[in-house]
Protein backbone atom coordinates (compact mmCIF):
# COMPACT_ATOMS: atom_id res chain seq x y z
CA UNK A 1 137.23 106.40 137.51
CA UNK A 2 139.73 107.00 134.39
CA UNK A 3 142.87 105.16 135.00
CA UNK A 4 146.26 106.19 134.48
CA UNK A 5 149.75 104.80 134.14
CA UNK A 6 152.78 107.17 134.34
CA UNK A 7 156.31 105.95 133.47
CA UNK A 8 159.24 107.54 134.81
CA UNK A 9 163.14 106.99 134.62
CA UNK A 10 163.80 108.10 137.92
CA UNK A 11 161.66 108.19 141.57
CA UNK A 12 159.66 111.74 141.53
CA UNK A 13 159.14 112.34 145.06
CA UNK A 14 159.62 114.09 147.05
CA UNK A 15 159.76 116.37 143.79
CA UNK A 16 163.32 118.35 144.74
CA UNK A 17 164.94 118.69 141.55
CA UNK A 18 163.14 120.57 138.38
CA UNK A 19 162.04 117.75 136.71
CA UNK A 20 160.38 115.74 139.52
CA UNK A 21 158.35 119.45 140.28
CA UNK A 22 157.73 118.84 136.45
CA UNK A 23 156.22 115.38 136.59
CA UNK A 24 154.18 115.66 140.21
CA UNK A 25 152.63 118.85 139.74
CA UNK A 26 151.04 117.41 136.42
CA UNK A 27 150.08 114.33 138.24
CA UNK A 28 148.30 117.10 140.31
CA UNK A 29 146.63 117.95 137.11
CA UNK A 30 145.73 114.56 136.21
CA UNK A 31 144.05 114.08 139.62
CA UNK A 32 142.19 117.08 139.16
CA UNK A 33 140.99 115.66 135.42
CA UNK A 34 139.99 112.87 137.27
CA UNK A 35 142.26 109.73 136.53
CA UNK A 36 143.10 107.18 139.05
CA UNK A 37 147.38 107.77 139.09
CA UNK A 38 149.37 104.91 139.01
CA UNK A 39 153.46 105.60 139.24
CA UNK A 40 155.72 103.51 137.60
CA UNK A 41 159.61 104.58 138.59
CA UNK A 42 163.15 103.21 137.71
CA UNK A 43 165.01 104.80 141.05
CA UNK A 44 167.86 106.12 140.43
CA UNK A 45 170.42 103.76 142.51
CA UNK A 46 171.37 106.91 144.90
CA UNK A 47 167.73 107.46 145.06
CA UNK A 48 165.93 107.01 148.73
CA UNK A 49 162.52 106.24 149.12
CA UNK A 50 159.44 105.31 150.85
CA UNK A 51 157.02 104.09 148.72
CA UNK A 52 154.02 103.43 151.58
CA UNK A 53 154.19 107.18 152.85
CA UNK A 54 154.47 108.79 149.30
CA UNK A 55 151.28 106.57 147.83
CA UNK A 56 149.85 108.02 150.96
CA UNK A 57 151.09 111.59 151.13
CA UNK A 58 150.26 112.01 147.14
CA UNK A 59 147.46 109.84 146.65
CA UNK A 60 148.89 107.60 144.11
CA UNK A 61 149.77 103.62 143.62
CA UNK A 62 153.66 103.19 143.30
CA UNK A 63 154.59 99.95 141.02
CA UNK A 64 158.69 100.19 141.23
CA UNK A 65 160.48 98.87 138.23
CA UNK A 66 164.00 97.31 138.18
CA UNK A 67 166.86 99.31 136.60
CA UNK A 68 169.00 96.33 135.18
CA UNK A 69 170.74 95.41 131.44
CA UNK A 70 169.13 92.93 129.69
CA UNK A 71 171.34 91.82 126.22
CA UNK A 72 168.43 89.48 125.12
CA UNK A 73 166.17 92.10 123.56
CA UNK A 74 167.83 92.15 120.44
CA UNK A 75 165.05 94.37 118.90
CA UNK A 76 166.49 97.35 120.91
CA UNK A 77 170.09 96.60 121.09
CA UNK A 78 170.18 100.19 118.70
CA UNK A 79 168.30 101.84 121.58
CA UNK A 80 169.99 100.87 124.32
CA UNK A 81 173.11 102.38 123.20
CA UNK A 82 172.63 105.89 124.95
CA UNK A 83 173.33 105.22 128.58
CA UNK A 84 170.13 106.91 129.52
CA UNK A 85 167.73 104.34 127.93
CA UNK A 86 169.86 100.88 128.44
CA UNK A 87 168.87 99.85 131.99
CA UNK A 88 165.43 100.54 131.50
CA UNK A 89 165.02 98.35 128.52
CA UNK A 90 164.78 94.70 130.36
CA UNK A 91 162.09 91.77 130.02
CA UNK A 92 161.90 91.63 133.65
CA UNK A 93 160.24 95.59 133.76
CA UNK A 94 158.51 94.98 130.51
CA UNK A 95 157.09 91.51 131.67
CA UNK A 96 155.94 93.67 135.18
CA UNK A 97 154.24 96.48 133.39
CA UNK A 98 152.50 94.64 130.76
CA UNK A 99 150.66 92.04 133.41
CA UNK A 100 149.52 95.08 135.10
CA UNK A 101 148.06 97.01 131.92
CA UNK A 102 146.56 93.50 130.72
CA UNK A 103 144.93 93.04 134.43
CA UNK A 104 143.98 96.40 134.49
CA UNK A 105 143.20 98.09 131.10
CA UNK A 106 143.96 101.59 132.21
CA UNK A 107 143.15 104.53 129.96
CA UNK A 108 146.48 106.47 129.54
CA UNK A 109 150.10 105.06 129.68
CA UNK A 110 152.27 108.32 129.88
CA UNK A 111 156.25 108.02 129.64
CA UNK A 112 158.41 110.83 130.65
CA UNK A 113 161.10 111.47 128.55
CA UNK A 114 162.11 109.54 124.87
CA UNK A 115 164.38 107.01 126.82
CA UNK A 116 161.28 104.45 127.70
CA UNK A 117 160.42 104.44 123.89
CA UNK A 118 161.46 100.70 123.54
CA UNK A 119 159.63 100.01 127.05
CA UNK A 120 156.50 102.03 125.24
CA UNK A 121 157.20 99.91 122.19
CA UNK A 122 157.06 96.66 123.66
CA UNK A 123 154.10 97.45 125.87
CA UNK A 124 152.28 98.49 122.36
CA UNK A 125 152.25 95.50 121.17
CA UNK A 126 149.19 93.94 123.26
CA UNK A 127 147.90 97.47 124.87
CA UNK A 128 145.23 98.77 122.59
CA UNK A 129 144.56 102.38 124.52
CA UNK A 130 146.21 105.71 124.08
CA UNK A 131 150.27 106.00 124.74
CA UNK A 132 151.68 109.89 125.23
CA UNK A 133 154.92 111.40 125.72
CA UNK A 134 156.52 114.21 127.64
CA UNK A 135 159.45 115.38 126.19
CA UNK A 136 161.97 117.27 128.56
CA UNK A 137 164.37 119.00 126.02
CA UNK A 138 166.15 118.03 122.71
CA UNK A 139 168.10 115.36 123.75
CA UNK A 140 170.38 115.05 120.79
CA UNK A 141 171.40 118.83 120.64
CA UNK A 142 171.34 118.88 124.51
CA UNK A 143 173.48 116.15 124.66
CA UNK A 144 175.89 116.88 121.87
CA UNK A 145 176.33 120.29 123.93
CA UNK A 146 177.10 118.75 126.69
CA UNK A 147 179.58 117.20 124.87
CA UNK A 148 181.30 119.93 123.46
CA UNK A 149 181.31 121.52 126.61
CA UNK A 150 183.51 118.71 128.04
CA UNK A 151 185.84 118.90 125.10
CA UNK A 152 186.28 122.15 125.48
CA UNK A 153 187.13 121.64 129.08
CA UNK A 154 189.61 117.96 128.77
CA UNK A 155 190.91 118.25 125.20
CA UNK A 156 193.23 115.81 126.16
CA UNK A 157 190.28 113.17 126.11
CA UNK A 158 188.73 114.32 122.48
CA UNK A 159 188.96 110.49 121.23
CA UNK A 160 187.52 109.11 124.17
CA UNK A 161 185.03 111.39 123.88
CA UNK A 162 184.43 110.90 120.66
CA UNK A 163 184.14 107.59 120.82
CA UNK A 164 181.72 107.56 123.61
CA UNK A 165 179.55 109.96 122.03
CA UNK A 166 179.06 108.28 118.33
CA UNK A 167 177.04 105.15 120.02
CA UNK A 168 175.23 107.55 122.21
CA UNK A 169 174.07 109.50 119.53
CA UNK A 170 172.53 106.37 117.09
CA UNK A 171 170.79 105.23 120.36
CA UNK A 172 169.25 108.54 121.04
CA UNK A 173 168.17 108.91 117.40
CA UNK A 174 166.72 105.62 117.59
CA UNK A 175 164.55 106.23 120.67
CA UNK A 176 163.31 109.26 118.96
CA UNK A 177 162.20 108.19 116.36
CA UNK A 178 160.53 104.96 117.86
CA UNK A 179 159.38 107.48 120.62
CA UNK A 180 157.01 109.48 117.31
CA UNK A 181 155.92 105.95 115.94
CA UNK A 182 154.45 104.58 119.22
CA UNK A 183 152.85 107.77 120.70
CA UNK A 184 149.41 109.56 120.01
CA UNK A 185 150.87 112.87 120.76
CA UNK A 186 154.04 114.06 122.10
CA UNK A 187 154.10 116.85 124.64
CA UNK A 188 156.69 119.42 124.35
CA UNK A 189 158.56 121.42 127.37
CA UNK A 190 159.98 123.77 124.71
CA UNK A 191 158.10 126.07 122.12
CA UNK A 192 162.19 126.16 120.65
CA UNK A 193 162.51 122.43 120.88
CA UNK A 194 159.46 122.04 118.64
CA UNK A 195 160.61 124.15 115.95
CA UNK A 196 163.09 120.80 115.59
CA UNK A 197 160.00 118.32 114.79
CA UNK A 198 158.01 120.72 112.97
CA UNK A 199 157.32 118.42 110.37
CA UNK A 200 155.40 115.85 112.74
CA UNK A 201 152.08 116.17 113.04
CA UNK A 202 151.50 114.16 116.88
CA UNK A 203 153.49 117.62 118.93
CA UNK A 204 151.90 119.83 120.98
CA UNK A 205 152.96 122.48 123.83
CA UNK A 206 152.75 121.57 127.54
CA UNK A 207 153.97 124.35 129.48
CA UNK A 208 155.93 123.66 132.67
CA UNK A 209 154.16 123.09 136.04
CA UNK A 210 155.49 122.84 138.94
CA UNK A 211 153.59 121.06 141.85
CA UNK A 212 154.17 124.05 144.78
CA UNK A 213 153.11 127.73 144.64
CA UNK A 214 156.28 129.95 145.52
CA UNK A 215 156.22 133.01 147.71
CA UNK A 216 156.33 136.33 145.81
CA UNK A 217 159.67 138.78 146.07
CA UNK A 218 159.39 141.89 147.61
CA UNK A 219 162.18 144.23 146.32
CA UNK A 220 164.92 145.03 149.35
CA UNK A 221 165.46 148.88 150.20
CA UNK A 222 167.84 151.17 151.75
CA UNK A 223 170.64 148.55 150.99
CA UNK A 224 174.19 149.44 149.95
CA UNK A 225 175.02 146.18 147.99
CA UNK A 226 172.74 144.17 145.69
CA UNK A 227 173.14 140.58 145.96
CA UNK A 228 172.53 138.62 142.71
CA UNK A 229 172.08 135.11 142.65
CA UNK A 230 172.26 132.65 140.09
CA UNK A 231 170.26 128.40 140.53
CA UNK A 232 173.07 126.41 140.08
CA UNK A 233 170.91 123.15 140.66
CA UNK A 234 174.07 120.28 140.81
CA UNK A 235 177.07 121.95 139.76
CA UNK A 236 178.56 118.66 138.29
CA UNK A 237 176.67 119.25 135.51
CA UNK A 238 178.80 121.18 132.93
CA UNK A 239 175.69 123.24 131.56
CA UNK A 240 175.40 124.66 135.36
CA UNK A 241 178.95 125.01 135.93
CA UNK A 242 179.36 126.87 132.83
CA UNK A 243 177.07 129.47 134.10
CA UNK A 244 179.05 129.66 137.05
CA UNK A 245 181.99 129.88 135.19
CA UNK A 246 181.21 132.99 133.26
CA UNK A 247 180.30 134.68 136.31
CA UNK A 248 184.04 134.38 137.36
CA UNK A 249 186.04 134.34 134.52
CA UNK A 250 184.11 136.88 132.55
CA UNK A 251 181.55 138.83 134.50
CA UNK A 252 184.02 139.34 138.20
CA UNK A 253 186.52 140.65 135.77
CA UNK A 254 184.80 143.20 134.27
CA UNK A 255 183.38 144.29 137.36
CA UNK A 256 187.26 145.18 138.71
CA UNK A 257 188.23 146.79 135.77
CA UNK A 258 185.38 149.24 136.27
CA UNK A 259 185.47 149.51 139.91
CA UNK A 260 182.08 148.10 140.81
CA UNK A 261 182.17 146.82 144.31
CA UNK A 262 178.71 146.63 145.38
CA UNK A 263 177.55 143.80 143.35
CA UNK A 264 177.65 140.23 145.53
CA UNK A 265 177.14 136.80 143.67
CA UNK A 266 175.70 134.32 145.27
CA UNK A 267 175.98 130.55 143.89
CA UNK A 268 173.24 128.41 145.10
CA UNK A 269 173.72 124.76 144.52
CA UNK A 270 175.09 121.36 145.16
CA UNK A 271 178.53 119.94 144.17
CA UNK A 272 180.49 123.19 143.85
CA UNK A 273 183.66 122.87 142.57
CA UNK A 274 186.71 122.94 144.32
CA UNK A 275 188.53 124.86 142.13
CA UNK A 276 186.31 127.71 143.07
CA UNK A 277 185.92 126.29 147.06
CA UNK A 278 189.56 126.79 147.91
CA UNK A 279 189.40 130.20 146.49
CA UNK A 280 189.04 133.76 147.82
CA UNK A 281 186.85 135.21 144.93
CA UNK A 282 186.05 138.71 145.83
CA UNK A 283 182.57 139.19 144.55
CA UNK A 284 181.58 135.72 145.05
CA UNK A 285 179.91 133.10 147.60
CA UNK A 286 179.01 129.98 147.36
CA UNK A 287 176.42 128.20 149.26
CA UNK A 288 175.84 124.87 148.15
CA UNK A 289 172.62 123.45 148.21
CA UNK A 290 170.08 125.63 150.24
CA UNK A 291 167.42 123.50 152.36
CA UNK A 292 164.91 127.02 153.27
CA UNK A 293 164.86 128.51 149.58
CA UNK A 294 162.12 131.15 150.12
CA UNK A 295 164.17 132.35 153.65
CA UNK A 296 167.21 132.58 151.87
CA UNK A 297 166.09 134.81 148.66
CA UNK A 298 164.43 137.32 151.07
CA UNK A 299 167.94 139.50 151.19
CA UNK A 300 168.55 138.57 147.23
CA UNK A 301 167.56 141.48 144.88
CA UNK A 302 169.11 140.41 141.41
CA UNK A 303 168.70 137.12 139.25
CA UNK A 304 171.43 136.03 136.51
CA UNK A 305 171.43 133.19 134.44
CA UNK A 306 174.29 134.05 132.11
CA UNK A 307 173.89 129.74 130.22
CA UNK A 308 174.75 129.79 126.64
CA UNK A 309 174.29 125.47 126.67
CA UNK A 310 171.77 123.40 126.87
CA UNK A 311 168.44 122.80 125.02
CA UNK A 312 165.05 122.66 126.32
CA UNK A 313 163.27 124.90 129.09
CA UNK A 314 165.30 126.55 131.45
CA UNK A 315 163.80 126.14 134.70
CA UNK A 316 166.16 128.69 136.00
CA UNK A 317 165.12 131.01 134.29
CA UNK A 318 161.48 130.24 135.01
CA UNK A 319 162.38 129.97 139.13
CA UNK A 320 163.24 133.84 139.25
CA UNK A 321 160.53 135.16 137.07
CA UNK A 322 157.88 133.22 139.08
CA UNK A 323 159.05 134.56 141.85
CA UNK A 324 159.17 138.51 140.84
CA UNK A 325 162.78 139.03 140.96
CA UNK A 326 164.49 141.37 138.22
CA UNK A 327 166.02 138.81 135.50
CA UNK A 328 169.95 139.58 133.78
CA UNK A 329 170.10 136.24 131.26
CA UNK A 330 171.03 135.58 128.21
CA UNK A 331 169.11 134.94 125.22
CA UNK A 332 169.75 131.00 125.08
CA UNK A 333 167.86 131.21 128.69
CA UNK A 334 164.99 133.05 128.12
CA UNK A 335 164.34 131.55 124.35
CA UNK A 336 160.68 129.79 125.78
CA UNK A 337 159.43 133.10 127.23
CA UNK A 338 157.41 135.46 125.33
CA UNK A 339 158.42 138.54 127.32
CA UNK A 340 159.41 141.98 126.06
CA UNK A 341 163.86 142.70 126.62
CA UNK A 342 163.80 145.57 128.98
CA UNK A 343 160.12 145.23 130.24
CA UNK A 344 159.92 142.02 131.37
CA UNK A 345 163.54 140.89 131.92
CA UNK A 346 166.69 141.94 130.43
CA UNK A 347 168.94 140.57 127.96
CA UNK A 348 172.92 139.99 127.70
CA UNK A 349 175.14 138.06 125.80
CA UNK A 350 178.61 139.53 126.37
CA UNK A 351 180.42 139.82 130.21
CA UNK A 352 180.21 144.22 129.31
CA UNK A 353 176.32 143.85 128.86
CA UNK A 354 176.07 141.89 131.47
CA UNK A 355 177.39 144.49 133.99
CA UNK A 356 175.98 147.02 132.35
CA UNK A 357 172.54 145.54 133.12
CA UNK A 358 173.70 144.75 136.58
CA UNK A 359 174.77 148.41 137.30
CA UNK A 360 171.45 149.62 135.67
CA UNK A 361 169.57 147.28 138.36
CA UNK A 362 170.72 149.09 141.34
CA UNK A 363 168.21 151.35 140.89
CA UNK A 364 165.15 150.37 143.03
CA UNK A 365 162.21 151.52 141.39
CA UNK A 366 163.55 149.72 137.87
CA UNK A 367 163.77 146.39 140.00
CA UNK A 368 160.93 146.73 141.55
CA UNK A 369 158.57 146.99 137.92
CA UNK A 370 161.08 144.44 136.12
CA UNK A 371 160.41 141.89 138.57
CA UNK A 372 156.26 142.77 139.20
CA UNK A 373 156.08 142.54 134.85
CA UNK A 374 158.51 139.27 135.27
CA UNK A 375 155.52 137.71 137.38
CA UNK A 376 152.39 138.82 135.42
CA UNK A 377 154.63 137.19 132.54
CA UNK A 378 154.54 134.23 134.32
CA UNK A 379 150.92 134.22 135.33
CA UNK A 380 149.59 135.09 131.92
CA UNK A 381 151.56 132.13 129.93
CA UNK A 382 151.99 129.64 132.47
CA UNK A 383 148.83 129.43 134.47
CA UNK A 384 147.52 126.43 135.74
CA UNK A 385 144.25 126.87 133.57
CA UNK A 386 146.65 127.67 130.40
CA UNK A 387 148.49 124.12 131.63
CA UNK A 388 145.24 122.42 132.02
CA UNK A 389 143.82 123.73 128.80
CA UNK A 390 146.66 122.12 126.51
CA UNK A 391 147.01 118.93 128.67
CA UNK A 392 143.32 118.18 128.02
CA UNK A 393 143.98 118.94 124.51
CA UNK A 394 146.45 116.90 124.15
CA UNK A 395 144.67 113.51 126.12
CA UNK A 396 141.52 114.12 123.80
């Protein structure tokens, strides 16, 4: 049987957040291809985890690496300037991986996400099979928008900010670029983030894939409200708070000054913020993070995702058009999906459109073919044959 090794910076199971469902439903894929899967995580250090009943549960072999700084690997001391990459550049991990690949010659090594570059790199040197990337989202624009976003919010702290970001950004060049010279091909998340590296040749597209099926909406009748809901995922995360954020300082607004009152917003997610908490909004609940997804978005009728930030796929985005609901979002959002504005989903930029869209959603029968067209969409582009199709292409 093939053999092979997947690096990750984090532990992928069970696979809660967006990117885990990323990572273990195309270990599903690689099973089905017929490779032997061996896991190789850095844990995050909140992360809990039960390595005996996962290997059993997903039929893989877990090999846990260390998370730790290591200044003696002078050869990546540009690297290991962006916070995401500098624990998981040590000798101690390298040492660990590299016995294992010499002992056991697998096929594949895989790394998730440009940050292991240097681990990649080092492995390079003595591994003589194929090395591939997945690459999540433009991590330079992504995190330079981050960036902004939080000098928008504390301009008080623009030189600290400043002065945190500069380093950051030479060590995410520098894994980038490293991350093109050690890989046979690089698989891209993002159709838009590829535009970015046109001129390489080793890109290709690998759609999204999550591991679990999702149950199908059925559009609510006979109600007097719509409830609209919007996947804040962790609401620490400025790019997800931002969204919320134009919901009430733009979109509740606007809703007043016309009058609308039967419009609910519901704000699913972890880490809300308090500002918001200790607050009577009218118009708005928050729920925090929701254990029984598919019970709760029975009585929803409506998904926004009104995110101007943030590079890469949004998974959002992708969430409520899997699942057949009617999609408000703006452009930025919907920038990876081939679908036709006012067929498929339907487009705002500005707080007035966005209402607008809302007010034209109450209307059952439009729901109900928006979100039937939002899952064909979804079927035709991101099937698991389509998925399988460009991850063989891009292993051969």
């Amino acid at each position: 049987m093939k053999q092979i090794y997947v690096v990750v910076p984090l532990y992928t199971f069970p696979p809660v957040a967006a990117n885990q469902q990323d990572i273990v439903g195309r270990i599903k894929l690689f099973q089905e291809l017929g490779y032997q899967v061996t896991i190789f995580p850095f844990p995050l250090p909140d992360q809990k985890f039960d390595i005996p009943t996962d290997e059993k549960n997903y039929g893989v072999k877990i090999e846990q690496l260390e998370r730790k700084k290591d200044l003696s690997l002078g050869e990546y001391r540009l690297h290991r300037l962006w916070y995401k990459s500098s624990e998981l550049i040590n000798q101690e991990s390298i040492d660990k991986l590299n016995r294992l690949v010499q002992q056991n010659k697998p096929d594949v090594l895989w790394f998730e996400y440009s940050a292991l570059s240097p681990l990649a790199h080092a492995i390079s040197k003595t591994y003589q099979g194929q090395i591939f990337f997945r690459y999540h989202n433009h991590e330079l624009k992504h995190y330079l928008e981050k960036q902004y976003i939080n000098l928008k919010d504390n301009p008080r702290y623009g030189l600290s900010i400043v002065i945190t970001t500069i380093p950051n950004i030479i060590g995410i060049f520098s894994c980038e670029r490293l991350m093109f010279r050690v890989t046979k091909k690089v698989g891209f998340i993002s159709t838009e983030d590829m535009r970015y590296f046109k001129r390489r040749k080793n890109i290709d597209f690998l759609p999204y894939f999550p591991l679990n099926e999702t149950e199908r909406h059925s559009t609510n009748s006979g109600k007097d409200t719509i409830d609209v809901f919007y996947f804040g995922s962790d609401l620490e995360n400025n790019v997800n708070k931002s969204g919320l954020d134009f919901i009430v300082k733009k979109i509740i607004p606007c809703l007043k000054e016309r009058d609308v009152n039967f419009i609910t917003f519901h704000i699913l997610g972890k880490n809300p913020p308090e500002e918001y908490k200790s607050l009577n909004i009218p118009y708005l609940k928050l729920h925090g993070f929701v254990e029984n997804l598919d019970k709760f978005l029975k009585d929803m009728d409506i998904a926004i995702v009104p995110v101007f930030y943030g590079m890469g796929f949004k998974v959002k985005a992708y969430e409520s058009l899997q699942r057949g609901f009617p999609l408000v979002a703006s452009q930025r959002a919907l920038s990876n999906f081939n679908g036709v504005d006012g067929e498929d989903y339907l487009i705002a930029q500005k707080p007035e459109e966005f209402v607008e869209k809302l007010i034209l959603l109450k209307d059952k029968d439009i729901r109900e073919r928006l979100g039937s067209n939002a899952s064909r969409l979804i079927e035709r582009d991101f099937s698991k044959e389509k998925v399988i199709y460009q991850l063989k292409k891009i292993l051969s």
